[in-house]
Protein backbone atom coordinates (compact mmCIF):
# COMPACT_ATOMS: atom_id res chain seq x y z
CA UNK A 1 202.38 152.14 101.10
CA UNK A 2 199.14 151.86 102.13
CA UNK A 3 195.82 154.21 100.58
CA UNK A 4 193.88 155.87 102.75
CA UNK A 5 190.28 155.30 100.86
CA UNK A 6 188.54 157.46 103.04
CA UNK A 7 190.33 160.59 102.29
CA UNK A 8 191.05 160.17 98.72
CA UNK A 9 187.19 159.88 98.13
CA UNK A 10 186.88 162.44 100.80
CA UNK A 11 189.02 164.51 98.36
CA UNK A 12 187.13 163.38 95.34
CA UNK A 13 183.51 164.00 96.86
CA UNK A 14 184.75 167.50 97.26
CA UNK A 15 185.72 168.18 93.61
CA UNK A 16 182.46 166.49 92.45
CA UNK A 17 180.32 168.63 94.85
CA UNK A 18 181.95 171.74 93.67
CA UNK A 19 181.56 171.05 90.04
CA UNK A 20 178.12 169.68 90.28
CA UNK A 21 177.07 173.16 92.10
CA UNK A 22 178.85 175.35 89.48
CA UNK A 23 178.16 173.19 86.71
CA UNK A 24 174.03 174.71 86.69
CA UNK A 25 175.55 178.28 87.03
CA UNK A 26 178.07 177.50 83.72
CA UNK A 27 176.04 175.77 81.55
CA UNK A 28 172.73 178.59 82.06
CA UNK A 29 175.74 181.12 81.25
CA UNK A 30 173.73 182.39 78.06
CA UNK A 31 177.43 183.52 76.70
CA UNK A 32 179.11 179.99 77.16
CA UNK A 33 181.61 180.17 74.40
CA UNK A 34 182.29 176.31 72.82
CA UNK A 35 185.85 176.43 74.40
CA UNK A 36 183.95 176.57 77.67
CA UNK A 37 181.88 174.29 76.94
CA UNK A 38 184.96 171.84 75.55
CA UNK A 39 186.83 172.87 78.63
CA UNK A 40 184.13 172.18 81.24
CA UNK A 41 183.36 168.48 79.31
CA UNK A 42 187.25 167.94 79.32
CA UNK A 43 187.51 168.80 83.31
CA UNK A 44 184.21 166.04 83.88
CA UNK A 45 185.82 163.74 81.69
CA UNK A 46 189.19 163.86 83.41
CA UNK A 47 187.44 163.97 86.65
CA UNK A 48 185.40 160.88 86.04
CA UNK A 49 188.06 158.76 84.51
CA UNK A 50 190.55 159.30 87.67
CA UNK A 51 187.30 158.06 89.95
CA UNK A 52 187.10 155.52 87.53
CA UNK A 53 190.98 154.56 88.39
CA UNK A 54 190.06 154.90 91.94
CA UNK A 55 186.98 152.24 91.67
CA UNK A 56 189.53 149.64 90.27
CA UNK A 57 192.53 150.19 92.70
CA UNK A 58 189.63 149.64 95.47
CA UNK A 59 188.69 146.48 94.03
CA UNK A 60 192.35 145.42 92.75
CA UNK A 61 192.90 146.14 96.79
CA UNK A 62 190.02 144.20 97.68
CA UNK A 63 188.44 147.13 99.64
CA UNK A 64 184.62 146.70 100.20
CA UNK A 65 181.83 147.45 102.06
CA UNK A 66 180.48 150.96 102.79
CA UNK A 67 184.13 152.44 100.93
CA UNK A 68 183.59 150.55 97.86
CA UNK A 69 179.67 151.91 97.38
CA UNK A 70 181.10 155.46 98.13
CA UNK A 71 183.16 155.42 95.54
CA UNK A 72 180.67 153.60 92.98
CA UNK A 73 178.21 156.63 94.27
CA UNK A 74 180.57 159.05 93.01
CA UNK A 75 181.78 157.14 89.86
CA UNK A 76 177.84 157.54 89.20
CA UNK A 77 178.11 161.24 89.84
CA UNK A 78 180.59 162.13 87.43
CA UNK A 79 179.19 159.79 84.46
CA UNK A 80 175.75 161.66 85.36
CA UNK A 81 178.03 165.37 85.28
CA UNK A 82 180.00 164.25 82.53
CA UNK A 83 177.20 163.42 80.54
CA UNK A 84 175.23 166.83 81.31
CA UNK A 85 178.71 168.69 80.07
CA UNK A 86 178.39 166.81 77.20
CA UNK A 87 175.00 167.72 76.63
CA UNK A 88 176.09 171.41 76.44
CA UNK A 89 178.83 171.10 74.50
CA UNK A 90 176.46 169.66 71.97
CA UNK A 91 173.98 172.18 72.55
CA UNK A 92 176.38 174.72 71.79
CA UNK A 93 178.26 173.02 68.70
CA UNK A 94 176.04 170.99 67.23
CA UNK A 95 178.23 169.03 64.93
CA UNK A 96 180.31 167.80 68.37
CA UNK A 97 181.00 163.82 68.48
C-alpha cells in the first residue's frame, strides 16, 4: 500500500502548528501545575518521535526532494517544541531529569 507523504505531513504540520501556537499561551499560564507541564512535554515528545518515524519510513522509501526537507523542517520543529516543554517542566520542578 502505498503512503501518501504529502498528506501525512500535511496532517503532521497541522498538529505542530497548533501546538506551537498554544504552547506560548500554556507555558505563560502562571498556574501551570507540574502534571501540565509533564503532560504537555509527554504530548511534544510523542509528537516528535512519530515525525521522527515518519523521517525514516521516507528515507527507508527512498522519498526525496522537496517531501523529504518538509518533513526534516518539521522533525526540527518538534525537537525545537519539545525542547521548550522541557524547559518548563524544569522550570516548574526543578529536580526534573
Amino acid at each position: 500500500m502505498a503512503v501518501d507523504w504529502a498528506t501525512t505531513l500535511r496532517e503532521q504540520n497541522e498538529v505542530a502548528s497548533m501546538f506551537a501556537r498554544q504552547l506560548p499561551l500554556i507555558i505563560g499560564a502562571p498556574d501551570l501545575t507540574i502534571q501540565q507541564a509533564q503532560s504537555l512535554y509527554q504530548t511534544a515528545e510523542r509528537s516528535a518521535s512519530a515525525v521522527d518515524r515518519t523521517v525514516a519510513e521516507m528515507k527507508t522509501a527512498k522519498v526525496g526532494g522537496d517531501l523529504l526537507e518538509a518533513a526534516e523542517a518539521l522533525q526540527d520543529l518538534w525537537a525545537q517544541l519539545s525542547l521548550a516543554s522541557f524547559d518548563t517542566l524544569r522550570e516548574v520542578q526543578p529536580d526534573a531529569p
